[in-house]
Protein backbone atom coordinates (compact mmCIF):
# COMPACT_ATOMS: atom_id res chain seq x y z
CA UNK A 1 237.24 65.08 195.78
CA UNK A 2 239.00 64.61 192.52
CA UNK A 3 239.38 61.59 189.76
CA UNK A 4 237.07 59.62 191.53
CA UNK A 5 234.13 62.60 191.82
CA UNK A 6 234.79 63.06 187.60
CA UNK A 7 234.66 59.47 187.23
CA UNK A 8 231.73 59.00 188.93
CA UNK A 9 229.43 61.65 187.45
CA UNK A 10 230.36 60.60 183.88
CA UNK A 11 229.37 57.22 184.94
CA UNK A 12 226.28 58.19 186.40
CA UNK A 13 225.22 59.97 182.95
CA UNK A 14 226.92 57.23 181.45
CA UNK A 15 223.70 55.45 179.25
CA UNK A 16 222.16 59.29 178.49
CA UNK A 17 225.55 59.94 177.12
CA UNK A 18 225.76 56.84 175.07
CA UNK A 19 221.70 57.36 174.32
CA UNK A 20 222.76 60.61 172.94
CA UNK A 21 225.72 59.34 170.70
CA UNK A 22 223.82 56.87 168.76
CA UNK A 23 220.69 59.00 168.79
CA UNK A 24 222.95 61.52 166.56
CA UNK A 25 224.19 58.37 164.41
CA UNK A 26 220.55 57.29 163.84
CA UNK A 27 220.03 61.08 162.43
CA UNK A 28 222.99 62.67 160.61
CA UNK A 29 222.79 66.12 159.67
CA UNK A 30 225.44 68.01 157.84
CA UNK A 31 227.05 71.55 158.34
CA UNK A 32 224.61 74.15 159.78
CA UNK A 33 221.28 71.85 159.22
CA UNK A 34 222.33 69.90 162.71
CA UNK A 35 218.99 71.45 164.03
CA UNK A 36 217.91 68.00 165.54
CA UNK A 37 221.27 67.68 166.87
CA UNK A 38 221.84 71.07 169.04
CA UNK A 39 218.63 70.63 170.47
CA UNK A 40 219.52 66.77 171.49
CA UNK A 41 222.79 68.19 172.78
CA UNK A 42 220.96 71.24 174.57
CA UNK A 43 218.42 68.81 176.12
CA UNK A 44 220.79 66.60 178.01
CA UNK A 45 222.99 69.85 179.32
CA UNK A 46 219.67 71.52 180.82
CA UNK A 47 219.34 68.09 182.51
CA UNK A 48 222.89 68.36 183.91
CA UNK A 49 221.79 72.16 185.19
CA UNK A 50 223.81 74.00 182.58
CA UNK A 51 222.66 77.55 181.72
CA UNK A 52 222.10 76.91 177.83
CA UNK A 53 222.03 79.63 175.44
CA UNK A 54 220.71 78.97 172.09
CA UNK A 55 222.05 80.23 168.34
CA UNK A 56 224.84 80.94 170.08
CA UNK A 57 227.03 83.88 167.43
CA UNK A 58 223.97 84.30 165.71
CA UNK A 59 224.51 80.66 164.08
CA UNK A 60 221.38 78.56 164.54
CA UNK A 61 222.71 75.10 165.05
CA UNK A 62 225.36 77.06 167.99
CA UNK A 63 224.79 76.51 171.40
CA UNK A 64 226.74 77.27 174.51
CA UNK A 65 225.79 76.04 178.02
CA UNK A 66 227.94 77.22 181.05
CA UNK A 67 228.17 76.23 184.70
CA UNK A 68 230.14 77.47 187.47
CA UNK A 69 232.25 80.30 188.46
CA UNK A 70 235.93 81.64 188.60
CA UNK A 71 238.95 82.84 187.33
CA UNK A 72 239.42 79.87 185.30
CA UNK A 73 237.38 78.84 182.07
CA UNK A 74 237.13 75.50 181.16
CA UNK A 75 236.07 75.17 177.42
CA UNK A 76 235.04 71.97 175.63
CA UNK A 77 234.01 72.09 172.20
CA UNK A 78 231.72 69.71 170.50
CA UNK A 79 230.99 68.52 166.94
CA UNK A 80 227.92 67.23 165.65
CA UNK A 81 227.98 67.47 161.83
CA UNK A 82 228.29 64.67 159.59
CA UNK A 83 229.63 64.01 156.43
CA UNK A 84 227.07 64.03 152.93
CA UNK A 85 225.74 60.69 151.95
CA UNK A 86 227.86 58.65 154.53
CA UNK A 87 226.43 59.84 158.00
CA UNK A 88 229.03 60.10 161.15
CA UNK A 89 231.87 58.79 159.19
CA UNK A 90 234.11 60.77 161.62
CA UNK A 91 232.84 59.97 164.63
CA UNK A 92 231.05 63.80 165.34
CA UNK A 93 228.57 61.89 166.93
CA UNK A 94 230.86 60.54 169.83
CA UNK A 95 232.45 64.09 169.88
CA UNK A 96 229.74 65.39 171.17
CA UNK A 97 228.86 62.81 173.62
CA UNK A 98 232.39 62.98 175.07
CA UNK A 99 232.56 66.81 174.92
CA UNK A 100 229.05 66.64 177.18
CA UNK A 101 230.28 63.79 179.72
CA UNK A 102 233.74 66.02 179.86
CA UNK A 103 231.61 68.95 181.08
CA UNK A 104 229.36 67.42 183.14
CA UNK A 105 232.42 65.48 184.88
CA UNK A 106 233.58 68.80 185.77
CA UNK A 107 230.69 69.82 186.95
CA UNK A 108 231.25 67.44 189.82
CA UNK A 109 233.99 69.82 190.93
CA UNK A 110 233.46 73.03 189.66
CA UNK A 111 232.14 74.44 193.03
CA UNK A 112 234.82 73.02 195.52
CA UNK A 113 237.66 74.23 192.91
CA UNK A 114 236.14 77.74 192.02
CA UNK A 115 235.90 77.45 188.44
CA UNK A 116 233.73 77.82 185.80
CA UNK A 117 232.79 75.73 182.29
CA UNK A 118 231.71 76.48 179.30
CA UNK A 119 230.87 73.91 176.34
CA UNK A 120 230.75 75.21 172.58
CA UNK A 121 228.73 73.67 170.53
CA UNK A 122 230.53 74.21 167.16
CA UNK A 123 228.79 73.68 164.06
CA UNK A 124 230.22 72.61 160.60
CA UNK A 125 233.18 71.45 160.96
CA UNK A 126 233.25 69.24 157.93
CA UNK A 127 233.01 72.22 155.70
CA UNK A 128 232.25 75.50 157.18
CA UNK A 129 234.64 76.71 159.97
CA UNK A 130 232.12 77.34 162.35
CA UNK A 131 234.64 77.24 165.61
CA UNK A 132 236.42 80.10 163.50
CA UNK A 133 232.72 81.66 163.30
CA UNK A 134 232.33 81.06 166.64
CA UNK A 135 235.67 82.66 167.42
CA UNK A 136 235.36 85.63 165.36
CA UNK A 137 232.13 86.67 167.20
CA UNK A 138 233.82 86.42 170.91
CA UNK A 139 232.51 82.88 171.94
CA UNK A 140 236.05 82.13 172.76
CA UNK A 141 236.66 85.37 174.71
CA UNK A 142 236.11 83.88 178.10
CA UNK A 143 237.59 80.62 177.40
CA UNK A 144 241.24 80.15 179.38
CA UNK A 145 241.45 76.70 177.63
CA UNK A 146 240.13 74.68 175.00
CA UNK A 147 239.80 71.01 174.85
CA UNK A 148 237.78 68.00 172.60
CA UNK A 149 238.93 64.79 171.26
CA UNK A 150 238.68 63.23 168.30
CA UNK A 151 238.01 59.11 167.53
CA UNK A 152 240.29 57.60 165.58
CA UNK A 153 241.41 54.17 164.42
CA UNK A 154 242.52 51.77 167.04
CA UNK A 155 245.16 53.63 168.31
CA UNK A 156 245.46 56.87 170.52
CA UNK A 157 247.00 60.15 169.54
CA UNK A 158 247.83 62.76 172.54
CA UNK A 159 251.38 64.17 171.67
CA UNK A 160 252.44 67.88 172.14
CA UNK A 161 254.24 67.64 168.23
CA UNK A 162 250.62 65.59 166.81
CA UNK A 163 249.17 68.18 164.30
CA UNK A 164 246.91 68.46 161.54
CA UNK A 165 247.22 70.16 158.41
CA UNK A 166 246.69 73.48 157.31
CA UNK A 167 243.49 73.39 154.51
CA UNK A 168 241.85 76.37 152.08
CA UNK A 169 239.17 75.39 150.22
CA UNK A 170 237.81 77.64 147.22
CA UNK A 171 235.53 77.18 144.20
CA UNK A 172 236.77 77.49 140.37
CA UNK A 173 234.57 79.45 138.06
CA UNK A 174 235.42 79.04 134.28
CA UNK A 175 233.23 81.20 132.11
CA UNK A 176 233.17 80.89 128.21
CA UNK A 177 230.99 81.37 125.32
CA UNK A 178 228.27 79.14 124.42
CA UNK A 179 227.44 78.08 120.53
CA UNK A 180 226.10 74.96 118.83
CA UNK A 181 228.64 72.20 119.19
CA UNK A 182 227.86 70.86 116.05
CA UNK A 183 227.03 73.87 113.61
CA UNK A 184 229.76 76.51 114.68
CA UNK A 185 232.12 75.06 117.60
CA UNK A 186 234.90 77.25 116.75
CA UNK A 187 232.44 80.26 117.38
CA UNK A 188 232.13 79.35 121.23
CA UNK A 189 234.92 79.48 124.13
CA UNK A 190 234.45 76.30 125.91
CA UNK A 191 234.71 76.24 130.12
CA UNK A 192 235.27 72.90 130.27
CA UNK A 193 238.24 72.68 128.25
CA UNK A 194 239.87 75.53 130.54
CA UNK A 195 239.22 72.99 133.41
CA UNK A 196 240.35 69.78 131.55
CA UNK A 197 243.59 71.74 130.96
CA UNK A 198 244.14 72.95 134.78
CA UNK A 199 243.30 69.51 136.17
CA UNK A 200 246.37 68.06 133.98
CA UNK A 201 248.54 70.82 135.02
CA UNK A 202 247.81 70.03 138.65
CA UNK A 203 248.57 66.46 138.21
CA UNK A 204 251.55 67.38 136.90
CA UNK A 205 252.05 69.46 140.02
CA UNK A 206 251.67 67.17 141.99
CA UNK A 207 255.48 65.47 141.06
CA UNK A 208 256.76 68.96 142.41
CA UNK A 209 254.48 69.11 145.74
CA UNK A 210 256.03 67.79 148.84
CA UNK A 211 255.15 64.42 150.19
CA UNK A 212 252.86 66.18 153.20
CA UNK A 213 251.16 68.66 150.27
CA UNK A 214 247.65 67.50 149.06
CA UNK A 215 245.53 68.77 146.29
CA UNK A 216 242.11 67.63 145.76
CA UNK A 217 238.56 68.58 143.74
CA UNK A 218 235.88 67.89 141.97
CA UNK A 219 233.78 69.27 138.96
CA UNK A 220 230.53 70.18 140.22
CA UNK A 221 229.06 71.40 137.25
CA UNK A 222 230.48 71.31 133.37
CA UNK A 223 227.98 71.83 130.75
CA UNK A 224 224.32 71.05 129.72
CA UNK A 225 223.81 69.34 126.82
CA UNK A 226 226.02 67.61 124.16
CA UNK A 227 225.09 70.01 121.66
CA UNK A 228 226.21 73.17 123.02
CA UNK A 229 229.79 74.14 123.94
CA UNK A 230 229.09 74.85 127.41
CA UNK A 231 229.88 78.69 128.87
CA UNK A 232 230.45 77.87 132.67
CA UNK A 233 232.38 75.28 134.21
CA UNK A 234 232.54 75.26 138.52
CA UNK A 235 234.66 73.50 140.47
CA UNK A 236 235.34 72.59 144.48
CA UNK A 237 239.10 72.12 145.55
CA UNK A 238 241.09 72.08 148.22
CA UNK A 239 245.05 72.46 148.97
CA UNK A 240 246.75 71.31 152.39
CA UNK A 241 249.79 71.72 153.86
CA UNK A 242 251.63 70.99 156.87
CA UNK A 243 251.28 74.99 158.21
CA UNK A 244 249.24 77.97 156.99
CA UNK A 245 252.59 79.62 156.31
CA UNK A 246 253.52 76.87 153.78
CA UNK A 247 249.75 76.66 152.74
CA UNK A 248 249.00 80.27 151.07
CA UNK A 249 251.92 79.77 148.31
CA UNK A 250 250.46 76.48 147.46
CA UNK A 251 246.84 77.83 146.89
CA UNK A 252 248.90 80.40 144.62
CA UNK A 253 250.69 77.51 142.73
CA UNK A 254 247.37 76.10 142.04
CA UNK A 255 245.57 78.79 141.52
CA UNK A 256 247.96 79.68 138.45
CA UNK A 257 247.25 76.02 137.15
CA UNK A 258 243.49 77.14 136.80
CA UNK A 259 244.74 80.38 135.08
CA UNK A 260 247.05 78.13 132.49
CA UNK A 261 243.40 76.64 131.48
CA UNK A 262 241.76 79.50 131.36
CA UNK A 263 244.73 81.21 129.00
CA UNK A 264 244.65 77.60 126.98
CA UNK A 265 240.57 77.64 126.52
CA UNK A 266 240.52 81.66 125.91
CA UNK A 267 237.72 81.11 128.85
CA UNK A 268 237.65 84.02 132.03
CA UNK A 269 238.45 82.27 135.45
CA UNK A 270 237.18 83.31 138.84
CA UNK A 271 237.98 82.23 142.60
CA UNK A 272 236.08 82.06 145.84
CA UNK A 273 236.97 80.95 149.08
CA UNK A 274 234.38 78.62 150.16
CA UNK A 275 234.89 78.91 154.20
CA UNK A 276 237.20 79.75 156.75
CA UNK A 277 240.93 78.56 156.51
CA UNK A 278 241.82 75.64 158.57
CA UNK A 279 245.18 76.66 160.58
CA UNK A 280 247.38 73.82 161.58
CA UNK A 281 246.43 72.21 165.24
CA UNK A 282 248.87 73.56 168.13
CA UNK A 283 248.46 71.01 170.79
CA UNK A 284 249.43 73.04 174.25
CA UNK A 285 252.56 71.17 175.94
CA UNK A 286 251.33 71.47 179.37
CA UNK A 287 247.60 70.14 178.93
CA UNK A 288 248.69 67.47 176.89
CA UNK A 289 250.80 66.07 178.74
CA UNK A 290 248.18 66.05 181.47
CA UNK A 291 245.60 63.90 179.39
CA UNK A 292 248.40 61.01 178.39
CA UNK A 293 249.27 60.57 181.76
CA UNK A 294 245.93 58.97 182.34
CA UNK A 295 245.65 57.51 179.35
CA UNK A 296 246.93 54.24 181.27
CA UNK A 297 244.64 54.41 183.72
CA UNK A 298 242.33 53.22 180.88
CA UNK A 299 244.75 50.66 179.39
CA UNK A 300 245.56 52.81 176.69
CA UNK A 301 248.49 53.93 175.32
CA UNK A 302 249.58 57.17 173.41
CA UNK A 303 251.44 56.48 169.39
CA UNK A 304 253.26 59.80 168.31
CA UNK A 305 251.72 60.12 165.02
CA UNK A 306 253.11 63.80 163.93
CA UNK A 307 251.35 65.69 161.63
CA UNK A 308 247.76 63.82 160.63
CA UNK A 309 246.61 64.55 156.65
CA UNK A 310 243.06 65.59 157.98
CA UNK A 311 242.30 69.10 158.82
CA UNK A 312 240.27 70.71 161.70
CA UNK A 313 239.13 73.84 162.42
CA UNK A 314 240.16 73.54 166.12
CA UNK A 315 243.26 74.52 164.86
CA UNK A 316 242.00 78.05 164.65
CA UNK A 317 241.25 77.98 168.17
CA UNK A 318 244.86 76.74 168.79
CA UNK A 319 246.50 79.65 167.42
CA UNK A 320 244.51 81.73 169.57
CA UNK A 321 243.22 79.37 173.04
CA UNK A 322 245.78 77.02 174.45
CA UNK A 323 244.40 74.04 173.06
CA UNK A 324 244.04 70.06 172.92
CA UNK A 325 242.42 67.82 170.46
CA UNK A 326 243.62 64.22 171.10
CA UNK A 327 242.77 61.40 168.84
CA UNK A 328 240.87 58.54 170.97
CA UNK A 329 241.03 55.03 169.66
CA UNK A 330 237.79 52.75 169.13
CA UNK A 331 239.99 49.48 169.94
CA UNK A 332 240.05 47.09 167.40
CA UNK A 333 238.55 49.12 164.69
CA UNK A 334 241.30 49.40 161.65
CA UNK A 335 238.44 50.69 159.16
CA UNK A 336 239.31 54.54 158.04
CA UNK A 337 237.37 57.74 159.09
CA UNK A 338 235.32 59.23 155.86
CA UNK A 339 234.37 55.39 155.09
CA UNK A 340 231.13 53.98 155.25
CA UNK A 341 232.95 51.04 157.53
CA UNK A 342 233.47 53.78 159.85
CA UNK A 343 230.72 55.28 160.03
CA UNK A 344 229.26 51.77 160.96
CA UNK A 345 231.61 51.79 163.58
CA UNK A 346 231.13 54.92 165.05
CA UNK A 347 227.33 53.77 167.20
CA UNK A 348 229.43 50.39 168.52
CA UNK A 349 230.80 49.26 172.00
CA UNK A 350 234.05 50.48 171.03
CA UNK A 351 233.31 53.60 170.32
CA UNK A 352 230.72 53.47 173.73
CA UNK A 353 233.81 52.84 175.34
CA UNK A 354 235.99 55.47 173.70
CA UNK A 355 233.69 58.47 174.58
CA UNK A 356 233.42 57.38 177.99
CA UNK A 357 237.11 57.47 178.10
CA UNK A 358 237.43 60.41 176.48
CA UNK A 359 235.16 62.00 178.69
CA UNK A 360 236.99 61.02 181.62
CA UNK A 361 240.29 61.94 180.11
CA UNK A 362 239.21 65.48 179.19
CA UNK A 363 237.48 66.05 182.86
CA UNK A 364 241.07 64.59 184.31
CA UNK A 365 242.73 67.19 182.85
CA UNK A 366 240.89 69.90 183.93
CA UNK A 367 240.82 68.56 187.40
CA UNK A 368 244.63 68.62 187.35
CA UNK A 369 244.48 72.24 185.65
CA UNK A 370 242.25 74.01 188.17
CA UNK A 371 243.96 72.14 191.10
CA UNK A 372 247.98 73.21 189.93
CA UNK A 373 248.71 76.38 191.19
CA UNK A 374 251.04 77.35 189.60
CA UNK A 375 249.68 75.97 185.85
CA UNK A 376 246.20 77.62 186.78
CA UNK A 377 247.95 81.02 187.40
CA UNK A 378 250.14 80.92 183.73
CA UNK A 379 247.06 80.06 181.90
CA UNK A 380 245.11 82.72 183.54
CA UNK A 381 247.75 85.21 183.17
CA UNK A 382 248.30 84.03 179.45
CA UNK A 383 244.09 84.82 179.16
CA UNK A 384 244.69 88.10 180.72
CA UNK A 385 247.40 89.19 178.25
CA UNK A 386 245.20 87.97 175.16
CA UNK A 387 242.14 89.56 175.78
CA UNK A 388 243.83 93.20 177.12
């Protein structure tokens, strides 16, 4: 009993899987409104004889469902949010799929080897940090390991140096003083001025950031009417960098180009973190290694891409579980993730293919986890230590 048994019970769920994947394409739903989604996910688990638990952390689109026993926890997260206006133009939708044929491949085994699994449904990751939710409120107390992966592009990602950047996202308030924009304009303090200034002293930044620095944003809400010199002026941005470390003095830097505005305009300025910082991903050596060494198997092959631009909030759960998150490839797909293009690509045979793959992959590796002695016992003692 081993690859084969894994292979085989993925393959045997195989069109419920795929049924499931473009069921959650057909009906997108964005961060913490996947209602439809957790209960298609929960569904197919109690038909695989998982023990699901609903609004799992107190977070109604959070599930977990467990099966098994041991001294060895098998996690497997799952997304299922999608993006605003453009569906599963990151490919949540095969996520989850993959993250269910992954546990129910290990089901296969889970008896003979003595261990136990445990799938997290994670909600909003596109904006929201629910795995960092999820973590805060002990879902990840149990968990010896953590492992998803991600589609991507063509080609496949599964290096122990791959990363993702570190993210902080926050909201701008400008607040001014309203007056009649025709009448007496030099009575009022106008917001959006403050915010025209900042936005050119960020673009100006930006000839100072480092190449792997981003800083992006939008005005969400500027002013009323032509006629009145508007009081409040919001914004939405975000700053990445390659670590958390190197991330909090950018958000300063920033942050003191929305205070030049608000000095320049004479307006008050206010900031709120919109969610959960996104840590940079820590892929785990050992596990890693374990899912590329199948990768041929498939006919795939593994590209060391370093650090990605995107952000995830798995990387959260690196700095605290030992940790995967490989990038699968839909072969022959060269359209971008956040695209519509992708998003039409994401319900296709490629990515059919990729999250039965992936599935396979991520049961693989926890085959070869709970059956290496001595890489079963240094994750277990490595649990122990954290959670003393």
């Amino acid at each position: 009993m081993g690859y084969d048994a894994t292979d085989h019970a993925v393959d045997r769920w195989r069109d419920r899987l795929i049924g499931l994947s473009h069921s959650l394409h057909a009906e997108p739903e964005t961060a913490f409104a996947e209602h439809r989604s957790v209960v298609k996910l929960a569904d197919l688990l109690r038909a695989a004889d998982f023990d699901v638990r609903d609004n799992a952390c107190d977070l109604p689109t959070a599930l977990t469902a467990t099966y098994g026993r041991g001294d060895l926890t098998i996690g497997i997260c799952a997304e299922y949010d999608a993006l605003p206006g453009i569906g599963h133009a990151c490919g949540h939708n095969v996520i989850c799929a993959a993250a269910a044929g992954a546990a129910i491949g290990l089901r296969a085994i889970a008896d003979a080897h003595r261990f136990r699994i445990k799938l997290l449904g994670t909600p909003a990751e596109e904006s929201g940090g629910g795995k960092q939710l999820m973590l805060e409120r002990g879902a990840f107390d149990d968990v010896t390991v953590a492992m998803m992966a991600h589609p991507a592009p063509s080609a496949d990602a599964a290096g122990p140096g791959d990363s993702t950047q570190a993210a902080s996202r926050f909201e701008v308030t400008y607040r001014g003083r309203p007056s009649h924009a025709a009448a007496a304009p030099w009575l009022g303090v106008n917001a959006a001025d403050a915010a025209v200034v900042a936005q050119v002293a960020i673009g100006l930044l930006r000839q100072q950031t480092p190449p792997a620095y981003r800083v992006a944003g939008f005005v969400r809400s500027g002013g009323e009417k032509t006629n009145i010199i508007p009081e409040r002026c919001v914004l939405e941005y975000e700053v990445r960098a390659p670590t958390s470390e190197q991330l909090r003095p950018f958000r300063r830097r920033v942050e003191e180009c929305f205070e030049a505005g608000a000095l320049a305009a004479g307006a008050n300025v206010s900031f709120r973190s919109m969610e959960p910082e996104y840590l940079d991903l820590r892929n785990d050596p050992w596990l890693i290694a374990a899912y590329a060494a199948h990768l041929p198997d498939f006919g795939r092959v593994a590209v060391a891409t370093g650090a990605h631009s995107a952000s995830t909030d798995m990387g959260n759960i690196s700095h605290v579980v030992p940790s995967i998150h490989p990038m699968i490839g839909l072969r022959g797909v060269t359209a971008t993730p956040h695209t519509h293009e992708f998003t039409a690509h994401t319900a296709t045979p490629a990515a059919d293919e990729a999250l039965i793959h992936a599935a396979k992959l991520l049961a693989r590796t926890g085959y070869d986890l709970a059956t290496n002695a001595s890489a079963r016992a240094d994750f277990i003692t490595r649990h122990t230590t954290r959670t003393a």
